[in-house]
Protein backbone atom coordinates (compact mmCIF):
# COMPACT_ATOMS: atom_id res chain seq x y z
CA UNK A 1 16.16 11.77 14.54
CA UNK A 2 16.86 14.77 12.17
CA UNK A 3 15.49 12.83 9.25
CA UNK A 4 12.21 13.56 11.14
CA UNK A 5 12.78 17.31 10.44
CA UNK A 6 12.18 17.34 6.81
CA UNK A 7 8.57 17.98 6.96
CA UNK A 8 8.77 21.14 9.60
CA UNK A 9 6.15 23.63 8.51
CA UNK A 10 2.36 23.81 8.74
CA UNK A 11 1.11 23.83 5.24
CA UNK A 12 3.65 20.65 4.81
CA UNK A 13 1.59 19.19 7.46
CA UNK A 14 -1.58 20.21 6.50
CA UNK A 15 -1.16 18.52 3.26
CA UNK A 16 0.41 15.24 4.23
CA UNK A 17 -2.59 15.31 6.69
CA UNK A 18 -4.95 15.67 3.77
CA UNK A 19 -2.73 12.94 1.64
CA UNK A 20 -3.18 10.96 5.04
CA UNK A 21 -7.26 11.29 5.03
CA UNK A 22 -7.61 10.35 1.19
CA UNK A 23 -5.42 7.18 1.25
CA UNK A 24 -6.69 5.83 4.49
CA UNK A 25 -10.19 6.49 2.89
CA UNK A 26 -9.01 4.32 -0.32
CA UNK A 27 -7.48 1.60 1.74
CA UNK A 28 -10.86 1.67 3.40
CA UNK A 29 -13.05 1.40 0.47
CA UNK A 30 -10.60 -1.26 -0.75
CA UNK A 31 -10.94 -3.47 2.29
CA UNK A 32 -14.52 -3.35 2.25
CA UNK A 33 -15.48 -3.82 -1.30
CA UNK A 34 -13.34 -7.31 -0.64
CA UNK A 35 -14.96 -8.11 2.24
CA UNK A 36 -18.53 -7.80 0.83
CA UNK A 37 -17.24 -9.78 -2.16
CA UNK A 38 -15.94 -12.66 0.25
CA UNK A 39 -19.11 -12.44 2.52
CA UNK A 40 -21.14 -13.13 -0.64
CA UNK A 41 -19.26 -15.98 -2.33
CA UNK A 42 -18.71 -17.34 1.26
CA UNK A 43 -22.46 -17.14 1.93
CA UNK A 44 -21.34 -15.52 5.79
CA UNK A 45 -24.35 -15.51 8.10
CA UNK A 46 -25.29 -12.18 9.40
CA UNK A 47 -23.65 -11.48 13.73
CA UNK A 48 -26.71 -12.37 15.84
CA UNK A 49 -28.21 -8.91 16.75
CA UNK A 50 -27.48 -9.36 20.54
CA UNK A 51 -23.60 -9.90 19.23
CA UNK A 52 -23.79 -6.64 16.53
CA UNK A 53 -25.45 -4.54 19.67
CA UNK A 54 -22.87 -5.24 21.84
CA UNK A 55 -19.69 -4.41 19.27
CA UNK A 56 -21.90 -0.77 18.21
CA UNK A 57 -21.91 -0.19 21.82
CA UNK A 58 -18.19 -0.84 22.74
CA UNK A 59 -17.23 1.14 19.90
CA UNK A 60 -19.66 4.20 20.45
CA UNK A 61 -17.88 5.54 23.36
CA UNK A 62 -14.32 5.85 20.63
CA UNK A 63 -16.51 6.14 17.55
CA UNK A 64 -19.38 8.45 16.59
CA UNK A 65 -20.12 7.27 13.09
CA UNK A 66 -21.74 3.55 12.23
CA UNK A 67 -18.44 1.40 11.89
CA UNK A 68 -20.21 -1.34 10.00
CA UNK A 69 -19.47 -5.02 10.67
CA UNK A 70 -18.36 -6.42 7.59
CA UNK A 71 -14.94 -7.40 8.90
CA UNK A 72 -16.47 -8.85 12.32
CA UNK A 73 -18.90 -10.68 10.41
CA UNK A 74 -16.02 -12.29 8.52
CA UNK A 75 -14.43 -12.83 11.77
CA UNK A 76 -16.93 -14.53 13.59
CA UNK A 77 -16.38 -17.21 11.68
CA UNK A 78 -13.31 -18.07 13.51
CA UNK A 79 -13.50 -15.76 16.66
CA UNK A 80 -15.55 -16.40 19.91
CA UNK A 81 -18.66 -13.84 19.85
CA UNK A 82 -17.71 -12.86 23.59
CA UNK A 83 -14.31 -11.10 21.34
CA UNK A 84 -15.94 -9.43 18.65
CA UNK A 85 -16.40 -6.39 20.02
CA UNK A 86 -12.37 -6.17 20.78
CA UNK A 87 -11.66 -6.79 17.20
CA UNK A 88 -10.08 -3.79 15.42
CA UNK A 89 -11.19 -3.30 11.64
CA UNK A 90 -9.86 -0.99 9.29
CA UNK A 91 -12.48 1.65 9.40
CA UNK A 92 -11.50 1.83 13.20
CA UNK A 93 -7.62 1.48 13.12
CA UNK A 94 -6.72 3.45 9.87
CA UNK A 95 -8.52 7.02 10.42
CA UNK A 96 -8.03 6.83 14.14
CA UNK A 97 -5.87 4.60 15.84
CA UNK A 98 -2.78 4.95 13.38
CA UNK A 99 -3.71 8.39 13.57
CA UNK A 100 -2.45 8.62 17.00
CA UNK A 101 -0.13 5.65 16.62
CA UNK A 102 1.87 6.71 13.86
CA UNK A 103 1.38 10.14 12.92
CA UNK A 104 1.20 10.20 8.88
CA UNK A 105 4.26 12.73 8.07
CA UNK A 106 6.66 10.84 10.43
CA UNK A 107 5.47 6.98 9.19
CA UNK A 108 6.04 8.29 5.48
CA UNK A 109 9.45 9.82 6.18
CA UNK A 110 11.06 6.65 8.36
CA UNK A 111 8.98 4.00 5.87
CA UNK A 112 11.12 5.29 2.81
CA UNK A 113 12.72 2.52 1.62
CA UNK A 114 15.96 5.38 0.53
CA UNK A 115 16.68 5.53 4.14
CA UNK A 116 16.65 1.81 5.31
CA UNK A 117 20.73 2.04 4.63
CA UNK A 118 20.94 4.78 7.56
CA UNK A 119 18.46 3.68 9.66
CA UNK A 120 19.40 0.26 9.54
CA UNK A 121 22.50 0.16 8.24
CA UNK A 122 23.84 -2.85 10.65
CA UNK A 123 20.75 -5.09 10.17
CA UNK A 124 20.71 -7.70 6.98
CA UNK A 125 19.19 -6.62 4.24
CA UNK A 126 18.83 -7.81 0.50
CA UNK A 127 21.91 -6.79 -0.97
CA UNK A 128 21.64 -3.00 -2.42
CA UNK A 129 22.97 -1.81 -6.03
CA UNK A 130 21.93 1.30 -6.52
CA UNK A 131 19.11 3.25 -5.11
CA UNK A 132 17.28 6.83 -6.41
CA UNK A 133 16.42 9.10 -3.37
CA UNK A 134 15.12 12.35 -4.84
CA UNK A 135 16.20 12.04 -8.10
CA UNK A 136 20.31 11.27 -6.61
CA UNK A 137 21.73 8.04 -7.35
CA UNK A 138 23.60 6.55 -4.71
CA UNK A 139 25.44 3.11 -3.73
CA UNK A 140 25.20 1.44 -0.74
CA UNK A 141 28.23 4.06 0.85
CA UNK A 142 25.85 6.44 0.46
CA UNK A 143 28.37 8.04 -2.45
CA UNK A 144 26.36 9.82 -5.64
CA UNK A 145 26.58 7.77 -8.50
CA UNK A 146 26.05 9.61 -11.86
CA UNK A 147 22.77 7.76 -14.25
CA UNK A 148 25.53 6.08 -16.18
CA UNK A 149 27.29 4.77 -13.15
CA UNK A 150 24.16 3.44 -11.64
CA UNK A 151 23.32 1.75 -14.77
CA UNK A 152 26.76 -0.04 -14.93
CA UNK A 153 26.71 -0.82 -11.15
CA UNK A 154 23.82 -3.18 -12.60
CA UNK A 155 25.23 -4.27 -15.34
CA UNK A 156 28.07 -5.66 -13.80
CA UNK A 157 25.95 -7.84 -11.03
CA UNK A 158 24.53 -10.15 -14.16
CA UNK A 159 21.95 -11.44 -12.56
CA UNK A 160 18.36 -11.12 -11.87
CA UNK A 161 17.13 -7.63 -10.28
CA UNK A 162 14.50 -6.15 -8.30
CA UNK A 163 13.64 -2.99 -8.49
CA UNK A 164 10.92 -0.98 -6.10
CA UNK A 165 9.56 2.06 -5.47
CA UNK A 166 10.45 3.56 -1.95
CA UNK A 167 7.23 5.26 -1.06
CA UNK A 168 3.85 4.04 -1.25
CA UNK A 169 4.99 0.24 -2.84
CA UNK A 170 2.13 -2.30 -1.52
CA UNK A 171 0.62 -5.33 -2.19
CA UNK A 172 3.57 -6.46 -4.95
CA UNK A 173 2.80 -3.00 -7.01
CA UNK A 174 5.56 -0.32 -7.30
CA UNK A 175 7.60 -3.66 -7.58
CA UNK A 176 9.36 -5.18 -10.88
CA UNK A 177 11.66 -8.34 -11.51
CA UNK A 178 14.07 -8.13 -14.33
CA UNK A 179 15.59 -11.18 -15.02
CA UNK A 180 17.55 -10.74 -18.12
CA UNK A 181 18.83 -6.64 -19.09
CA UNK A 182 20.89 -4.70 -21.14
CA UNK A 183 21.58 -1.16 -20.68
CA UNK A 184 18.53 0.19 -22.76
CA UNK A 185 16.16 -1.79 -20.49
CA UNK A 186 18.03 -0.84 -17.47
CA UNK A 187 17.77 2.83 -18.42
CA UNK A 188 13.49 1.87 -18.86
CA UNK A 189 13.45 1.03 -16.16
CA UNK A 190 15.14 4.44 -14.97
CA UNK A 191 12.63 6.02 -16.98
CA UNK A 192 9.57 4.20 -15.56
CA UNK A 193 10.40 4.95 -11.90
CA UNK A 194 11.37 8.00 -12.36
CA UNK A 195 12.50 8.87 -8.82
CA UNK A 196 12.42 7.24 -5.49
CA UNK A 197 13.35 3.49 -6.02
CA UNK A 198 15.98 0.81 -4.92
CA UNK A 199 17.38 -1.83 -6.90
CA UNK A 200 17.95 -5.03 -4.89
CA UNK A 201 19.73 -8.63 -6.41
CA UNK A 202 17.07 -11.15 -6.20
CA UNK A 203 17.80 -13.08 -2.55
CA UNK A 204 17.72 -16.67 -2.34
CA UNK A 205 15.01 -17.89 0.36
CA UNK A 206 15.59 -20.82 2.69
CA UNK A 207 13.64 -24.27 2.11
CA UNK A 208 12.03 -23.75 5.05
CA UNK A 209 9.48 -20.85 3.00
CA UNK A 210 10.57 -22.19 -0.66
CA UNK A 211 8.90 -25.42 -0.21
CA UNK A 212 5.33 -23.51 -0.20
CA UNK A 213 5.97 -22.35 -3.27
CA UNK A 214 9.60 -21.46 -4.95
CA UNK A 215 8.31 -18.88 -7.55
CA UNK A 216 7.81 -16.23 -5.04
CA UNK A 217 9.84 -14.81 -1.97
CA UNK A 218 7.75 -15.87 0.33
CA UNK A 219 8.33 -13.38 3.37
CA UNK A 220 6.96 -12.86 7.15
CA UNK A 221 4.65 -10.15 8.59
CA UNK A 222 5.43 -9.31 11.94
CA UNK A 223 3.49 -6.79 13.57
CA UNK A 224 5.24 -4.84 16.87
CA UNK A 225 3.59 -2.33 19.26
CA UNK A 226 5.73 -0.30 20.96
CA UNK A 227 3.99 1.77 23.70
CA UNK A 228 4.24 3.45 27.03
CA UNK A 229 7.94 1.95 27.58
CA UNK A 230 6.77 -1.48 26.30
CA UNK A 231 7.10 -3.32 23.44
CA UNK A 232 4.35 -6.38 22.21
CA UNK A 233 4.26 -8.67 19.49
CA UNK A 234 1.46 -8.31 17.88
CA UNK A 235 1.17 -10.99 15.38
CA UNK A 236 2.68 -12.72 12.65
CA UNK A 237 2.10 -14.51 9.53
CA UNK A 238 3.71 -16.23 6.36
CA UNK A 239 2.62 -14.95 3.32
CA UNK A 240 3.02 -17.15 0.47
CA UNK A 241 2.74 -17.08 -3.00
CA UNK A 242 0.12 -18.25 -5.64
CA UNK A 243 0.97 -20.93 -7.79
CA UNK A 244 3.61 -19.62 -10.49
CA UNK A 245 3.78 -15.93 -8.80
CA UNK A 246 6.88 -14.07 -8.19
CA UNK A 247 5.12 -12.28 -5.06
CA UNK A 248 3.81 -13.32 -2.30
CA UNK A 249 1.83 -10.29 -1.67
CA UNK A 250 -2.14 -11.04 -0.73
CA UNK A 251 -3.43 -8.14 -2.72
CA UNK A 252 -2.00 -10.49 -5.58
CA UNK A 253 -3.45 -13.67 -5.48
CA UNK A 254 -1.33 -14.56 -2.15
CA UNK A 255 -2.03 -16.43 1.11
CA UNK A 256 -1.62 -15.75 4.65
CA UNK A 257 -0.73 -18.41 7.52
CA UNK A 258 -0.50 -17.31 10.90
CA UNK A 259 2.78 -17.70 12.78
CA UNK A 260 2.68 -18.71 16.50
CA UNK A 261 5.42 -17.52 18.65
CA UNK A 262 6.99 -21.02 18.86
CA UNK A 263 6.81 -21.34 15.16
CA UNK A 264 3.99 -23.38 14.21
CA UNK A 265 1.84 -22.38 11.17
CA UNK A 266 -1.67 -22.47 11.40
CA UNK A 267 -3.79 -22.88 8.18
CA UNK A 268 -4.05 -20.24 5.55
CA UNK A 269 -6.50 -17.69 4.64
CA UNK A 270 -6.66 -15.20 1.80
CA UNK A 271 -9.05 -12.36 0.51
CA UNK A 272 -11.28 -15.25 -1.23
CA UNK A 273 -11.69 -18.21 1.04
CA UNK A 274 -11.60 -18.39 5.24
CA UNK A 275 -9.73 -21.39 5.30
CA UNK A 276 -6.81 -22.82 2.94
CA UNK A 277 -5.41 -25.95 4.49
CA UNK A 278 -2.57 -26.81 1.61
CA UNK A 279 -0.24 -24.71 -0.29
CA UNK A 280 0.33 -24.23 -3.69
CA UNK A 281 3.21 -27.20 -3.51
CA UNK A 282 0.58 -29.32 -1.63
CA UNK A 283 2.17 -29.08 1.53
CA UNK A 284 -0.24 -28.79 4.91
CA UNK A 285 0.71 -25.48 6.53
CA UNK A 286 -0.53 -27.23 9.97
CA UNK A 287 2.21 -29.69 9.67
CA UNK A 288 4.96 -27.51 9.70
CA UNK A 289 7.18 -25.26 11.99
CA UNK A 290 9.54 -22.39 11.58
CA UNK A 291 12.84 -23.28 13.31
CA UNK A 292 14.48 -20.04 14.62
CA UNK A 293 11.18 -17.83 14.65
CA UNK A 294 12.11 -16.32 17.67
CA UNK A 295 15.25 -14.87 15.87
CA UNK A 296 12.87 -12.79 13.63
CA UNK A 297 11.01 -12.09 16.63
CA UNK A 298 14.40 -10.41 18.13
CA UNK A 299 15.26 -8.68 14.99
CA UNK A 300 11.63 -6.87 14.98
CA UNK A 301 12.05 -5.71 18.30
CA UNK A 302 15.34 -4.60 17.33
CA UNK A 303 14.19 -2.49 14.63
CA UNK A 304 10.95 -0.98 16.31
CA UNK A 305 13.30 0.82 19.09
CA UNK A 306 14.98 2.29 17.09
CA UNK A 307 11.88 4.12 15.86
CA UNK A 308 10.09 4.82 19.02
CA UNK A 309 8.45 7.74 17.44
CA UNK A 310 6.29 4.84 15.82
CA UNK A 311 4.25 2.98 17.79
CA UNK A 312 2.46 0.29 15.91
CA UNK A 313 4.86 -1.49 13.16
CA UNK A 314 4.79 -4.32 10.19
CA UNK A 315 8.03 -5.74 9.40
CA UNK A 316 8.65 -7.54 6.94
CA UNK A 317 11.06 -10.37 6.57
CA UNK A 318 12.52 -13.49 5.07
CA UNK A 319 14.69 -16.07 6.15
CA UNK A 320 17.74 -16.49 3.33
CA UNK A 321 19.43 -19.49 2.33
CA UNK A 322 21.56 -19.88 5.71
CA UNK A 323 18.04 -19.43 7.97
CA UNK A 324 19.01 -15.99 9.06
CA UNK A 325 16.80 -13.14 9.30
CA UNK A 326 16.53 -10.56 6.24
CA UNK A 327 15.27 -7.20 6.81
CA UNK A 328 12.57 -6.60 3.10
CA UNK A 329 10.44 -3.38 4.22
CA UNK A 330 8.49 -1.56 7.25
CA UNK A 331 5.18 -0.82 6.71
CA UNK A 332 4.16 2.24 9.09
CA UNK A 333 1.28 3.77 7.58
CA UNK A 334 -0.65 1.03 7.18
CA UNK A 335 0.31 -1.97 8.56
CA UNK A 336 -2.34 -5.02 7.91
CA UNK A 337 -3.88 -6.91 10.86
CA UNK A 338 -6.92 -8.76 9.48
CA UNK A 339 -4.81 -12.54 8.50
CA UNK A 340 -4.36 -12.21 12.60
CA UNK A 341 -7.78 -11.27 13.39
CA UNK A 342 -9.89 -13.36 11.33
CA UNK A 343 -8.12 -16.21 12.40
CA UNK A 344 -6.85 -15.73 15.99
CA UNK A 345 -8.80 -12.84 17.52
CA UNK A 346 -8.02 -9.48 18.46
CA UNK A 347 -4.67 -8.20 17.37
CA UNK A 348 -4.13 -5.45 20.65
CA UNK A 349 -4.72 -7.90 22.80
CA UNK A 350 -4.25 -7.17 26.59
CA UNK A 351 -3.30 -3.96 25.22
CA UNK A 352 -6.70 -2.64 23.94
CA UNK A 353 -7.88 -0.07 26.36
CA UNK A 354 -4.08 1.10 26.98
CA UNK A 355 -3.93 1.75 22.74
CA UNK A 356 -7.67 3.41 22.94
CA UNK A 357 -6.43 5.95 25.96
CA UNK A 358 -3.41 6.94 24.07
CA UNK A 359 -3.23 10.53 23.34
């Protein structure tokens, strides 16, 4: 765990701790300006006071400012009323559960994409050109390639590229698909993401996620707690593509159908409607089930232990053309949880009151 080491002293902390406080409060602000947005096109009904009395008073024992109810009011359109007060919004998890979860300088460090190849060297990934860490190009032996090696390393794959930014990267930005190159727009490219950045070849998906729509990668979101010597699943979903998009991302147009532990989909939902029965091919995401889900299942267990120093995870995955398990990205700072809860009910579960006590 010496890769933890590289943010050691006190004013390094004190500013990824103030980095930590300013995005959580953008992600915040981004949330909610969609949520009022759906509530209003949606024409949501208010909670029933008794309902929105109980939730402020569960919370007031963890909480000491007004949490607002935007994203139970959303919720209850799905959710029981008797769970409401048990589901976790953003303005609760981000400044102070993932706070304790996942503390900010550690997430950033182990969610760099520069480091999947040592961390998870042995697990499947998309297959690696070249990757920027710092400003160093390297291959995937971890050897320094010089700007004018990396650039050939690409040129000599021929085919379509991918490349992304290693920190920060979310909902499909930091993220660029280059089908046809030459070595001027490969050194763009260079110039555009300056530093920090991996540069995949393009992986072909299986039929079981192409069929919902074969423009995008359409990828899983599986969401692992790892606690007190136990690990959960958390949730998971299927996030597929509009029509004619290349991601799958929600922040981009994208949909999001829960995955149940056997498999089966459930029916969509995205940042615009609560319910989205069909996908962009037409297909009924009801009708259909994921063969082998439990073998993503394994591989995000996998993974999480050998983080423990995080204790609430998103993994992201996709199945390639054979049906096995690909390893795309962790998401540790911020992991997503509202596809789960707005459609199946509170994402900690059981494991509520044991997440709430952890110090």
């Amino acid at each position: 765990m010496d890769l933890i080491k590289t943010i050691t002293t006190p004013i390094e902390k004190e500013i990824h701790i103030f980095n930590s406080i300013r995005y959580t409060q953008s992600r915040i602000r981004h949330f909610d300006e969609k949520r009022i947005e759906f509530i209003k096109n949606n024409n949501v009904p208010e909670i029933p006071e008794p309902v929105a009395k109980q939730i402020r008073k569960f919370w007031s024992k963890y909480v000491k400012t007004d949490i607002g109810l935007n994203f139970q009011r959303i919720a209850a359109l799905k959710i029981p009323p008797e769970s409401l007060q048990y589901i976790v919004s953003e303005s609760i998890l981000y400044p102070i559960l993932i706070q304790k979860l996942n503390p900010y300088h550690i997430a950033k460090t182990l969610a760099n994409k520069g480091l999947y190849n040592i961390l998870f060297a042995d697990i499947k990934r998309p297959n690696e050109i070249v990757r920027n860490v710092s400003r160093n190009f390297l291959d995937s032996d971890n050897d320094l390639l010089s700007k004018d090696e990396a650039i050939d390393r690409i040129l000599s794959l021929g085919s379509p590229v991918i490349f992304k930014e290693s920190i920060g990267s979310f909902g499909g930005r930091g993220v660029k698909i280059i089908k046809e190159y030459d070595r001027a727009i490969i050194e763009q490219q260079f110039d555009l993401f300056k530093k920090d950045y991996v540069v995949q070849e393009l992986l072909t998906q299986s039929q079981q996620t192409a069929r919902f729509n074969p423009t995008s990668l359409n990828t899983f979101r599986v969401l692992t707690l790892l606690l007190n010597g136990k690990f959960s699943l958390l949730g998971a979903w299927l996030r597929c593509g509009a029509k004619d998009a290349q991601v799958d991302n929600l922040t981009s147009g994208g949909m999001a159908a829960c995955v149940l532990p056997d498999g089966r989909l459930t029916y969509a939902i995205d940042f615009n409607v609560p319910r989205i029965d069909y996908s962009p091919t037409g297909l009924k995401f009801e009708d259909y089930r994921i063969e082998h889900f439990d073998r993503i299942i394994q591989k995000a267990e996998q993974l999480h232990k050998r983080i423990p120093l995080i204790a609430m995870a998103g993994w992201d995955f996709a199945l390639d053309e054979n049906n096995e398990p690909v390893f795309i990205e962790a998401n540790l700072r911020r992991p997503d949880t509202w596809p789960w809860q707005m459609t199946q009910g509170p994402i900690f579960g059981e494991r509520l009151q044991e997440v709430l006590n952890y110090q």
